[in-house]
C-alpha atoms as a PDB file:
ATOM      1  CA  UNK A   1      21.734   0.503 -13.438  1.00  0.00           C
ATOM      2  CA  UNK A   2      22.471   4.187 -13.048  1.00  0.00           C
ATOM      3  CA  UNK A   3      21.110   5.846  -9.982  1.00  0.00           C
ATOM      4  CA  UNK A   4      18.645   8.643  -9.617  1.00  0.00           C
ATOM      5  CA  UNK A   5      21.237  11.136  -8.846  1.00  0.00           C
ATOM      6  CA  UNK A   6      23.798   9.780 -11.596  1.00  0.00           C
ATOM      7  CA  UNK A   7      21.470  10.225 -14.467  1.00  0.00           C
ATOM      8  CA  UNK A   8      20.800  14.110 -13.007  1.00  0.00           C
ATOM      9  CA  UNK A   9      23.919  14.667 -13.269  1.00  0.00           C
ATOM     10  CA  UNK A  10      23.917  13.802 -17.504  1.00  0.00           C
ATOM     11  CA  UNK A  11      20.712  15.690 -18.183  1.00  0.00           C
ATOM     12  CA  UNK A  12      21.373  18.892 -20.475  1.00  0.00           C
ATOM     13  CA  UNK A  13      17.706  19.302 -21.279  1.00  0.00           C
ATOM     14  CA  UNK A  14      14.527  18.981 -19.720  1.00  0.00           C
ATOM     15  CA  UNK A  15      10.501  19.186 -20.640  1.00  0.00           C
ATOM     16  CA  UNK A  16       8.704  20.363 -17.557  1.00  0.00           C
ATOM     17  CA  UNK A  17       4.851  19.484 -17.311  1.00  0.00           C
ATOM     18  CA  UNK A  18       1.952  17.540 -15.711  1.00  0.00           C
ATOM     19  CA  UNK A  19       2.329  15.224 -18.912  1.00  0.00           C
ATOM     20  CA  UNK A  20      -1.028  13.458 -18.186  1.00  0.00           C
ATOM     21  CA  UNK A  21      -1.650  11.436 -21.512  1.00  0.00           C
ATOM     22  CA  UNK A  22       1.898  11.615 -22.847  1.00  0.00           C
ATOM     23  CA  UNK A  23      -0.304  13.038 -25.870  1.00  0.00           C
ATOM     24  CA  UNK A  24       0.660  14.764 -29.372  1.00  0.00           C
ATOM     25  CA  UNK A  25       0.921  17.790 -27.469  1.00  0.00           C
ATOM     26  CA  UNK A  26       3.271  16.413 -24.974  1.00  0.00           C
ATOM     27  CA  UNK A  27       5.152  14.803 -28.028  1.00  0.00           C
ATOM     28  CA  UNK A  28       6.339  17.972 -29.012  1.00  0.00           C
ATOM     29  CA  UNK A  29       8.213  19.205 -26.143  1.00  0.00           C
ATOM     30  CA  UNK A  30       9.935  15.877 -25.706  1.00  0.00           C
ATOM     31  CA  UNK A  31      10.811  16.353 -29.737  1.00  0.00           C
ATOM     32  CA  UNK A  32      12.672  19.749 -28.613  1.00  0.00           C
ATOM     33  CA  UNK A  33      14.971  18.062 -26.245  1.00  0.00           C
ATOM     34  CA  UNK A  34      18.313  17.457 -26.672  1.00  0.00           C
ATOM     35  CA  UNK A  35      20.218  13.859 -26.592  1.00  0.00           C
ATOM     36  CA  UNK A  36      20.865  14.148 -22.822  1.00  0.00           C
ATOM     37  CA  UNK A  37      17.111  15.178 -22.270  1.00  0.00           C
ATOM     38  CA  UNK A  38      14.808  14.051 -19.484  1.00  0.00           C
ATOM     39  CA  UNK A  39      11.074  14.658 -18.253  1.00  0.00           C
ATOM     40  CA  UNK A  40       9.804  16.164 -15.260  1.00  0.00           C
ATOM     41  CA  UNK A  41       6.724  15.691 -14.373  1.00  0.00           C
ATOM     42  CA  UNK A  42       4.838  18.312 -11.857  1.00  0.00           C
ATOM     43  CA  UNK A  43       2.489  15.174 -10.049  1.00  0.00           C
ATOM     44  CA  UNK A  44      -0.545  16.894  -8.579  1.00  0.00           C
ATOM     45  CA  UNK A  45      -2.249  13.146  -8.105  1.00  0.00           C
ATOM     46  CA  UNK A  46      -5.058  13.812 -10.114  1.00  0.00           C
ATOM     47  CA  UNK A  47      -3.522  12.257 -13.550  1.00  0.00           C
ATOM     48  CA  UNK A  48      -6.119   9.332 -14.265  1.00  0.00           C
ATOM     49  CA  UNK A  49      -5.019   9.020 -19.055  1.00  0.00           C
ATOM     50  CA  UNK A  50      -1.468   7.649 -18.158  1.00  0.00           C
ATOM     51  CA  UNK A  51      -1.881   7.654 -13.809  1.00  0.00           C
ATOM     52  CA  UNK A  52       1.720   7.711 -11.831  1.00  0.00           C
ATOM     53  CA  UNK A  53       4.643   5.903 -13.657  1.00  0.00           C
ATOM     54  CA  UNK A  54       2.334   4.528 -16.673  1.00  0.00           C
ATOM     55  CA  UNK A  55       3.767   7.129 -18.111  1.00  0.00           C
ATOM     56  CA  UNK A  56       7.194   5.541 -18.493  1.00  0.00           C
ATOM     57  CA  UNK A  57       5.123   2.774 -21.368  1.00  0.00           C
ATOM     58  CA  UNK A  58       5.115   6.213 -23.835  1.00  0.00           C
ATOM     59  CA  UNK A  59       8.560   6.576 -23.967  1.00  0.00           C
ATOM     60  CA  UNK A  60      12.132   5.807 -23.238  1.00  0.00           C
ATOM     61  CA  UNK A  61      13.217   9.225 -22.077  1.00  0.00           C
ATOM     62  CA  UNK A  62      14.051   9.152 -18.304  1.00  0.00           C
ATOM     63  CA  UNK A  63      11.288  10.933 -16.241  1.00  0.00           C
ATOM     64  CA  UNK A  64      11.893  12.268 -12.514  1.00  0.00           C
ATOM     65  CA  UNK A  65       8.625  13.145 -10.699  1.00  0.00           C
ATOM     66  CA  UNK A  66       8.273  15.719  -8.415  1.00  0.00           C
ATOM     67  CA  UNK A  67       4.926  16.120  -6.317  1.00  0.00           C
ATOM     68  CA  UNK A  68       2.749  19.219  -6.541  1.00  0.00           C
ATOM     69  CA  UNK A  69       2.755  19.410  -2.500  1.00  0.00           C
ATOM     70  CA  UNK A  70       6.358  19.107  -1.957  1.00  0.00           C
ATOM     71  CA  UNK A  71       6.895  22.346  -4.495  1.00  0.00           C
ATOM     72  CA  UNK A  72       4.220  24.530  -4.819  1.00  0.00           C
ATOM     73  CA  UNK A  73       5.565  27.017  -2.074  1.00  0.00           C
ATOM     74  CA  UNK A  74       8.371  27.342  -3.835  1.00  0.00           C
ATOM     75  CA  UNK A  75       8.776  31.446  -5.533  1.00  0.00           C
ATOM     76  CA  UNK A  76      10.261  31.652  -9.251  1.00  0.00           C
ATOM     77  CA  UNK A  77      13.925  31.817  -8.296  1.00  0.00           C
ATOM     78  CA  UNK A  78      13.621  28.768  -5.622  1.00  0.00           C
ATOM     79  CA  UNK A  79      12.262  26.875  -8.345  1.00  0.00           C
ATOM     80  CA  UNK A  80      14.578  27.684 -10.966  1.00  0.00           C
ATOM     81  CA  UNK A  81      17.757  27.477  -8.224  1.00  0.00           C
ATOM     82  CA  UNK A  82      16.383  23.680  -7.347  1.00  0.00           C
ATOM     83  CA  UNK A  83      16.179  22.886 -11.366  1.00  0.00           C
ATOM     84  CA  UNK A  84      20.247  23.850 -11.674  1.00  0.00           C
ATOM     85  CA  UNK A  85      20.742  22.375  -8.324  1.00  0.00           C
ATOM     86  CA  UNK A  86      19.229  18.585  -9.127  1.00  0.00           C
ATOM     87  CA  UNK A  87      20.721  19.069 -12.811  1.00  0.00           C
ATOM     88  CA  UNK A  88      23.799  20.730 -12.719  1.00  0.00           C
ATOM     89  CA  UNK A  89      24.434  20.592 -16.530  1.00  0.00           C
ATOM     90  CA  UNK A  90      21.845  22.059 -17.749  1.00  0.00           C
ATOM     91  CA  UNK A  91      21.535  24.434 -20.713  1.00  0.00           C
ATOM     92  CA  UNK A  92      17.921  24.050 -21.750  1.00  0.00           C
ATOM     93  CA  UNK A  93      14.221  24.045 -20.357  1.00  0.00           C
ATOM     94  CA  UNK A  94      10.998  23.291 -22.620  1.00  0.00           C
ATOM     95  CA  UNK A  95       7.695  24.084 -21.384  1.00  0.00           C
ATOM     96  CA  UNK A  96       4.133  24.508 -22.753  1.00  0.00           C
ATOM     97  CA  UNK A  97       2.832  27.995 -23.861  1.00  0.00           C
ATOM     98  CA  UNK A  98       0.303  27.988 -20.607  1.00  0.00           C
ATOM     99  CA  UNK A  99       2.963  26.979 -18.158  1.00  0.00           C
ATOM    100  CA  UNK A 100       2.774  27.975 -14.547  1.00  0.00           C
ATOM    101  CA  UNK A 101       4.891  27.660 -11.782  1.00  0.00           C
ATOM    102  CA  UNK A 102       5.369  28.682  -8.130  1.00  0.00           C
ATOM    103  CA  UNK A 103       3.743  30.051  -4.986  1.00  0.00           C
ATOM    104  CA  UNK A 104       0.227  29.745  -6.418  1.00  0.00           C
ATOM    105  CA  UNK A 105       1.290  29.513  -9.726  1.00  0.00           C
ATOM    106  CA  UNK A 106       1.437  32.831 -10.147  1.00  0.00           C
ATOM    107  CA  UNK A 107       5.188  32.915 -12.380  1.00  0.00           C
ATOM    108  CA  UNK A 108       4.681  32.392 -15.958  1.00  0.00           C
ATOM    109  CA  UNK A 109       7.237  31.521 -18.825  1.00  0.00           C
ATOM    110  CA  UNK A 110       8.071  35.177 -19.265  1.00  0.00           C
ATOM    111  CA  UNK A 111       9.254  34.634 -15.588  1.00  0.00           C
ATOM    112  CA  UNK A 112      11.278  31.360 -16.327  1.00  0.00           C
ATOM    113  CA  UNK A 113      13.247  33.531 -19.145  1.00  0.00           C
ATOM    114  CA  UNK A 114      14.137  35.990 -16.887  1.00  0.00           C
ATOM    115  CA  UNK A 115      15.838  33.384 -14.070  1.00  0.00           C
ATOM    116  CA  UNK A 116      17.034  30.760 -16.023  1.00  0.00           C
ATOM    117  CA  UNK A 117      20.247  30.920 -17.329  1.00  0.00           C
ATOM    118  CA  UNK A 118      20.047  29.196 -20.487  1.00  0.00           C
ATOM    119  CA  UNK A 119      17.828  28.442 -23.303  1.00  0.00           C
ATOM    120  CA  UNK A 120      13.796  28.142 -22.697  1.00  0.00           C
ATOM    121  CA  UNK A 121      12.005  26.852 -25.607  1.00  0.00           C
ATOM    122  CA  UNK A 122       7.890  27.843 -25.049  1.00  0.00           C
ATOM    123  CA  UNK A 123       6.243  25.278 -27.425  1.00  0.00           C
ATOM    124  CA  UNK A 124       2.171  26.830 -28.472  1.00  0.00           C
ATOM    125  CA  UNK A 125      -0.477  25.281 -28.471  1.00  0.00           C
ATOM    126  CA  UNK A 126      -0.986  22.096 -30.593  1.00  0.00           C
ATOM    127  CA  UNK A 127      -3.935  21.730 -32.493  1.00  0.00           C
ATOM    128  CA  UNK A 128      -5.297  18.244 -34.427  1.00  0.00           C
ATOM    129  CA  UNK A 129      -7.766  18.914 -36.956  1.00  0.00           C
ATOM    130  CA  UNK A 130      -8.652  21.976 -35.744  1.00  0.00           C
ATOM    131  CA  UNK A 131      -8.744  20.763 -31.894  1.00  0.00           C
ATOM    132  CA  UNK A 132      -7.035  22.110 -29.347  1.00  0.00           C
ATOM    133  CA  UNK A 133      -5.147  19.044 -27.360  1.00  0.00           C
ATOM    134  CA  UNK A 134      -5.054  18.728 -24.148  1.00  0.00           C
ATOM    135  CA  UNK A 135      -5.770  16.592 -21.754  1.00  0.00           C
ATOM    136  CA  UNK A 136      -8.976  17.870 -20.508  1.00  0.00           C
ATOM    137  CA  UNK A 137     -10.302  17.626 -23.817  1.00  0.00           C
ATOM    138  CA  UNK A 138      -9.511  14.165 -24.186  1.00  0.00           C
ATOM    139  CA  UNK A 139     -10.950  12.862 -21.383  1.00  0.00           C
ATOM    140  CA  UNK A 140     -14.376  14.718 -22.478  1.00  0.00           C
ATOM    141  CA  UNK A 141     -13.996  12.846 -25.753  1.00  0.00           C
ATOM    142  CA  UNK A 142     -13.830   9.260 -23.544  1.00  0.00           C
ATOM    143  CA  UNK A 143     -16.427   9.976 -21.457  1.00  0.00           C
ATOM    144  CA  UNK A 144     -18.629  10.651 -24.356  1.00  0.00           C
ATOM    145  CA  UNK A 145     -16.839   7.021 -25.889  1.00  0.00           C
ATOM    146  CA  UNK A 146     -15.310   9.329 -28.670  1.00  0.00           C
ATOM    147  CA  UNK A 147     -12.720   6.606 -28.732  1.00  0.00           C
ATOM    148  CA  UNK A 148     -11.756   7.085 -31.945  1.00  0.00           C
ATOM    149  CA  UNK A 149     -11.206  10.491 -31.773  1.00  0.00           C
ATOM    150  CA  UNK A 150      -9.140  10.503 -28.642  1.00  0.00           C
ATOM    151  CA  UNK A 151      -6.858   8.060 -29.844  1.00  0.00           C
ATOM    152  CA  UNK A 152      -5.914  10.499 -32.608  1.00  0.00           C
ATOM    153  CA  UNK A 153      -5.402  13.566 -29.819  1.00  0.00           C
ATOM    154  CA  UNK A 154      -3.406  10.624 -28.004  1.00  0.00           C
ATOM    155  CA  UNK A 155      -1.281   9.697 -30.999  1.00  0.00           C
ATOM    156  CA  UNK A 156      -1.809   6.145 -29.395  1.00  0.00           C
ATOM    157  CA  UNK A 157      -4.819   3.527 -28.348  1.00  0.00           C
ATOM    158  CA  UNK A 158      -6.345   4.968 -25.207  1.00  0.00           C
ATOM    159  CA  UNK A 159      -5.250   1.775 -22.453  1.00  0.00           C
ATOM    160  CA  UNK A 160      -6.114   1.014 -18.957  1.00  0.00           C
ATOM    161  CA  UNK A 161      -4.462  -1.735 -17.003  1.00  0.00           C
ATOM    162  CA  UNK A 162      -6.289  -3.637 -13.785  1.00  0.00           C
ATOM    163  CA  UNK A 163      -6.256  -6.526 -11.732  1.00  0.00           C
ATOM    164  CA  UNK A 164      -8.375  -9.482 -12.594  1.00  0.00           C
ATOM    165  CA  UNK A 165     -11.241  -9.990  -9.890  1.00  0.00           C
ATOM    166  CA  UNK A 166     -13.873 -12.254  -9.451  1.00  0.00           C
ATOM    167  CA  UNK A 167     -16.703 -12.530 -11.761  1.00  0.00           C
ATOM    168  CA  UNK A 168     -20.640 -13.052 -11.212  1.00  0.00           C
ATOM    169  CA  UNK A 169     -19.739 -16.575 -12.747  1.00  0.00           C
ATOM    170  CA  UNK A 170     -22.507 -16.020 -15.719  1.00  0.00           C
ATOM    171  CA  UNK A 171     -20.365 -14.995 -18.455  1.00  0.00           C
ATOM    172  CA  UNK A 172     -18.775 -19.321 -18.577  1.00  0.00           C
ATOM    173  CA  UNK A 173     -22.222 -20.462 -17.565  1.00  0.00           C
ATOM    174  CA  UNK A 174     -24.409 -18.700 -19.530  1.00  0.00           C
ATOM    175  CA  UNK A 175     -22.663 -16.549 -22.286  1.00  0.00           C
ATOM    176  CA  UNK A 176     -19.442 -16.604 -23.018  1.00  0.00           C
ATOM    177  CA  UNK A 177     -15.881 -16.295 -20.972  1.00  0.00           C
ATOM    178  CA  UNK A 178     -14.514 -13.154 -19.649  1.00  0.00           C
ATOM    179  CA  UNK A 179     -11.619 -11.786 -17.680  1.00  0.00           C
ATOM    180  CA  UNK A 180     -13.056  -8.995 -14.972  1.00  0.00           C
ATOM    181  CA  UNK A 181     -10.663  -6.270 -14.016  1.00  0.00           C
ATOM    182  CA  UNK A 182     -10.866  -3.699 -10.913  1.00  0.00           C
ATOM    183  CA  UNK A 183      -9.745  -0.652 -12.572  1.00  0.00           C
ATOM    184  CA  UNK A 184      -9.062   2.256 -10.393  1.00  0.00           C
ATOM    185  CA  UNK A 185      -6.063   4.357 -11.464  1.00  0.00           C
ATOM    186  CA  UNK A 186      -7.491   5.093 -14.977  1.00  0.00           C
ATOM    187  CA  UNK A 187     -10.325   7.553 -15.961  1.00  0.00           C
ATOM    188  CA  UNK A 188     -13.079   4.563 -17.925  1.00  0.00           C
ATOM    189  CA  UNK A 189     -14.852   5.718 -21.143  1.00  0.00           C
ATOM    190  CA  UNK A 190     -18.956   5.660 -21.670  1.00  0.00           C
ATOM    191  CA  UNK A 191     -20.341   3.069 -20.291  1.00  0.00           C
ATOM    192  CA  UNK A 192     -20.221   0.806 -23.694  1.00  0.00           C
ATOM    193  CA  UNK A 193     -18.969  -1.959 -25.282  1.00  0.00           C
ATOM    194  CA  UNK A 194     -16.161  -1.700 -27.550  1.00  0.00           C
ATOM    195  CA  UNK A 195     -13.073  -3.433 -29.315  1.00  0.00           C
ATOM    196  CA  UNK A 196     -10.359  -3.356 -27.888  1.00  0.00           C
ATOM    197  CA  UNK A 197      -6.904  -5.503 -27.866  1.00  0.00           C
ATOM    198  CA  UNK A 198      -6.070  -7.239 -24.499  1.00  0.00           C
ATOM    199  CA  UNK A 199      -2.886  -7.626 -23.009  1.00  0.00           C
ATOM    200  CA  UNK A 200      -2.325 -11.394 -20.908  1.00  0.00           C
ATOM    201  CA  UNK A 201       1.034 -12.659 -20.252  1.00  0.00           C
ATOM    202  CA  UNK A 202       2.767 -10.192 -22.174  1.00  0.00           C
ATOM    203  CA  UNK A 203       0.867 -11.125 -25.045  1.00  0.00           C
ATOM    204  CA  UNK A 204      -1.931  -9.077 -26.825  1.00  0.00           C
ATOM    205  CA  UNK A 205      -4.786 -10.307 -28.130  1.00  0.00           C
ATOM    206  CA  UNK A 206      -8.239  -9.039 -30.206  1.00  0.00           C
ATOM    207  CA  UNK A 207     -11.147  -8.315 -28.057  1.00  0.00           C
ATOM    208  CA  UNK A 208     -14.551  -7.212 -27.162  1.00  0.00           C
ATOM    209  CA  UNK A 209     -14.609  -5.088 -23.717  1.00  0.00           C
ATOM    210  CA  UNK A 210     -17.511  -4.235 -21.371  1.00  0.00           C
ATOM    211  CA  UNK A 211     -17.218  -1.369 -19.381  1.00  0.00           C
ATOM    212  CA  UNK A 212     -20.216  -0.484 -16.988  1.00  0.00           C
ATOM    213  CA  UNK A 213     -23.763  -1.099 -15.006  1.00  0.00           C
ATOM    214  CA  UNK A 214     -25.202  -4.825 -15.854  1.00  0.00           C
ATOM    215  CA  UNK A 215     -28.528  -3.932 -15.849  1.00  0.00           C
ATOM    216  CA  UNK A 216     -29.378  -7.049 -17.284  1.00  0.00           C
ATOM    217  CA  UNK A 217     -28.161  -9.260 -14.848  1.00  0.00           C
ATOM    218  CA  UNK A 218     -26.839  -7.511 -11.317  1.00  0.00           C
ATOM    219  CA  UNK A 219     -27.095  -4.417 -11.837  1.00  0.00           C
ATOM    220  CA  UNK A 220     -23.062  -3.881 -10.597  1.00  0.00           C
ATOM    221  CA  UNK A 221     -20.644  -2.097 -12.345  1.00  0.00           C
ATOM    222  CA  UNK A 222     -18.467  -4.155 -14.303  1.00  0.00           C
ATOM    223  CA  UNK A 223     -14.898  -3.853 -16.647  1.00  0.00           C
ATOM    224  CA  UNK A 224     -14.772  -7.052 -18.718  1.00  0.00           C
ATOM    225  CA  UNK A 225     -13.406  -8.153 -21.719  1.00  0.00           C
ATOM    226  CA  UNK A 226     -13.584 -11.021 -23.690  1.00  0.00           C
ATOM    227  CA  UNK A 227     -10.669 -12.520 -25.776  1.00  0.00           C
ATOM    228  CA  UNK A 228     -11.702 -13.626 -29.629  1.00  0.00           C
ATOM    229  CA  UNK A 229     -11.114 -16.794 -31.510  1.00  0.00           C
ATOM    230  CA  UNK A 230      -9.290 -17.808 -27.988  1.00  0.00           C
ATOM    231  CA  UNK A 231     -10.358 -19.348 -24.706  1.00  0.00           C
ATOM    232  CA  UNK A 232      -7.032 -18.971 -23.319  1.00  0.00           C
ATOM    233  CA  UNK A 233      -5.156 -20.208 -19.784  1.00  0.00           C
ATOM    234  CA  UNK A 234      -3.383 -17.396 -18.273  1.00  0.00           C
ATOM    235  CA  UNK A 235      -1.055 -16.762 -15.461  1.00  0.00           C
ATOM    236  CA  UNK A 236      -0.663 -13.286 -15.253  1.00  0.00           C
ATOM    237  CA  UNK A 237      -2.944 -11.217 -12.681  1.00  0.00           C
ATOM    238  CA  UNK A 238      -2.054  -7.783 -14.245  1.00  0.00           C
ATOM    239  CA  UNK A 239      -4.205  -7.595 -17.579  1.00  0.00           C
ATOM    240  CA  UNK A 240      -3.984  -4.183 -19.411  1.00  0.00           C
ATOM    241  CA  UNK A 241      -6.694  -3.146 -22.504  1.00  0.00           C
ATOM    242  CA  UNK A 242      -6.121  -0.871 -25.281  1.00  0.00           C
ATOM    243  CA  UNK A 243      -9.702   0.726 -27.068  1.00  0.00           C
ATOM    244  CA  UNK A 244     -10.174   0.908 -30.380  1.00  0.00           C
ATOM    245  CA  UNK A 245     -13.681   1.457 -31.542  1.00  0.00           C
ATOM    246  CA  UNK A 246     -16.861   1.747 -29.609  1.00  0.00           C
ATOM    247  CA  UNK A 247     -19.350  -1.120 -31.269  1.00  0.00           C
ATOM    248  CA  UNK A 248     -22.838   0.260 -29.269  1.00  0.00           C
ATOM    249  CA  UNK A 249     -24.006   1.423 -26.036  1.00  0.00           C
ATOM    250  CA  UNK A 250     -24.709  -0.424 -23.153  1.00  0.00           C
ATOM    251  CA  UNK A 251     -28.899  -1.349 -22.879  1.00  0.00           C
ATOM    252  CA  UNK A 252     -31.279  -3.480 -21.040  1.00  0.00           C
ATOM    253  CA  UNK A 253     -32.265  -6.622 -22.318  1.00  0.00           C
ATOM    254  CA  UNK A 254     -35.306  -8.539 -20.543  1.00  0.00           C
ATOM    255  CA  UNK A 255     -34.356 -11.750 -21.295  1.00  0.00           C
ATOM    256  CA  UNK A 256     -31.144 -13.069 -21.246  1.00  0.00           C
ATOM    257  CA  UNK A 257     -31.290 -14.814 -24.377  1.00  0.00           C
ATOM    258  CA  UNK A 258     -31.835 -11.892 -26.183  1.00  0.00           C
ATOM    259  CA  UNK A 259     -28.297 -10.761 -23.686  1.00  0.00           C
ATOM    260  CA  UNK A 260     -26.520 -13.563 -25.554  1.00  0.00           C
ATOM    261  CA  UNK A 261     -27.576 -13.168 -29.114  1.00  0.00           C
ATOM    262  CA  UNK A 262     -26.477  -9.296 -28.402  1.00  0.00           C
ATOM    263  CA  UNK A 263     -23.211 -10.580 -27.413  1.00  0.00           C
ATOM    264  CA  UNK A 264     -22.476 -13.011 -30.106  1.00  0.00           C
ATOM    265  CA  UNK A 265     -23.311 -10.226 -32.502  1.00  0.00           C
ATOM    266  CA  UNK A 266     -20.645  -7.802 -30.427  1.00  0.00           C
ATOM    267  CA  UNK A 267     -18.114 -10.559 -30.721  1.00  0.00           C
ATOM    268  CA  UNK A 268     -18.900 -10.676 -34.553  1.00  0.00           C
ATOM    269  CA  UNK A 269     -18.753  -7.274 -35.025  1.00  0.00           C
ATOM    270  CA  UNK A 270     -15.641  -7.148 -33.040  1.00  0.00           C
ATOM    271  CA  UNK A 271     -14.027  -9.818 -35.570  1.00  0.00           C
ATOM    272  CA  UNK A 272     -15.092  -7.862 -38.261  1.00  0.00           C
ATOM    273  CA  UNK A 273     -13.694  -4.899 -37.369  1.00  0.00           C
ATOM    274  CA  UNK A 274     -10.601  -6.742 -36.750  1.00  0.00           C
ATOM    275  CA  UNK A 275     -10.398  -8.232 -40.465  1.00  0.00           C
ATOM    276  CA  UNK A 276     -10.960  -4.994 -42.196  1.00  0.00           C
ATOM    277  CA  UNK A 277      -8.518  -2.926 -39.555  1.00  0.00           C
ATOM    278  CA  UNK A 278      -5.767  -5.291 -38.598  1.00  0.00           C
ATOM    279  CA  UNK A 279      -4.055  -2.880 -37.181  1.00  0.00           C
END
């Protein structure tokens, strides 16, 4: 494997963003790169669509992080003279048409024209039927479990990965199994329950996901999701879920068998959503 400094070295090209979401917006830019192009992500630590190096599961362009802290002091030539100094070859910078850089952010791309010697493509703003993408709009869309909607300004099924935790232990007893996750580098949707697909041993597989207070049982806050048509053994302690479609809100039931006939009718409702989009 090539080291960090090696594949530097190769890079002609390079996208320059937060890159939160690796969304249809960010698409773009990494479309205007060259064949020797990389992506450099500004890390301020607040990215919770596609947190730290989930990124990388969006594509297969190598992507060199820098954090916010360690450059933000930095004035417009600084930044520019570290770019040619880290890669040495190269000839062209792509940015977003509300790019910022510098000591407070105060240099713009006008700025980045002037200083770098080479080409600077400015991509504008990308709009999907008629909405603006970014990334603060698509986590308004989840938080409102807009699922389907977001998925389109992703270009991709929204997906959060966890670590499977204990349980209350009524799901086996009393309803049906589930896998619970502690979730905490991702931003969660609405408090809902949804289809989703569910990723177990490197294997995905159709589900029904839970995602917040059970007010019908504990009252905790709960991610869980339940696998369909499979009560499956797994290994694996990593489990990841993509959403696809949000079936209903999450409500109080006073009894818990009305709880379970709810569920069963989720689960249905999950398989036929399945059936009629397989994909």
């Amino acid at each position: 494997m090539k080291s960090c400094s090696t594949l530097k070295n190769n890079i002609t090209s390079i996208a320059i963003g937060g890159f939160d979401g690796m969304h249809r917006a960010h698409q773009e830019l990494f479309n205007a790169l060259d064949n020797n192009g990389a992506i450099v992500v500004i890390e301020t630590g607040y990215a919770n669509l596609s947190a730290k190096r989930h990124r990388e599961d969006y594509t297969d362009l190598p992507i060199f992080y820098y954090p916010l802290e360690e450059i933000k002091h930095l004035h417009a030539d600084e930044f520019v003279e570290l770019l040619m100094q880290q890669y040495p070859k190269l000839k062209k910078i792509v940015v977003g048409y509300d790019f910022h850089f510098g000591a407070k952010a105060i240099y713009s791309t006008d700025d980045l024209k002037k200083l770098f010697n080479g080409e600077v493509i400015v991509v504008d703003e990308i709009r999907y039927k008629d909405i603006a993408v970014h990334s603060r709009i698509i986590r308004e869309f989840l938080k409102n479990g807009d699922i389907k909607l977001a998925n389109e300004l992703l270009n991709k099924h929204y997906k959060i990965k966890g670590t499977v935790i204990q349980g209350q232990g009524l799901g086996k007893k009393e309803f049906v199994p589930t896998i619970n996750l502690d979730i905490s580098e991702f931003l969660l949707p609405k408090e809902a329950i949804y289809t989703t697909k569910t990723k177990v041993d490197d294997s995905w597989y159709n589900s029904v996901s839970f995602i917040g207070h059970r007010i019908t049982t504990d009252g905790k806050f709960a991610v869980e999701t339940h696998i369909l048509n499979n009560n499956i053994n797994f290994q694996s302690s990593n489990i990841s879920i993509e959403f696809y479609d949000r079936l209903r809100d999450n409500r109080k039931f006073f009894e818990y068998e009305d709880l379970k006939k709810q569920i069963l009718i989720d689960i249905e409702d999950a398989k036929k959503y399945f059936l009629s989009s397989p994909k």
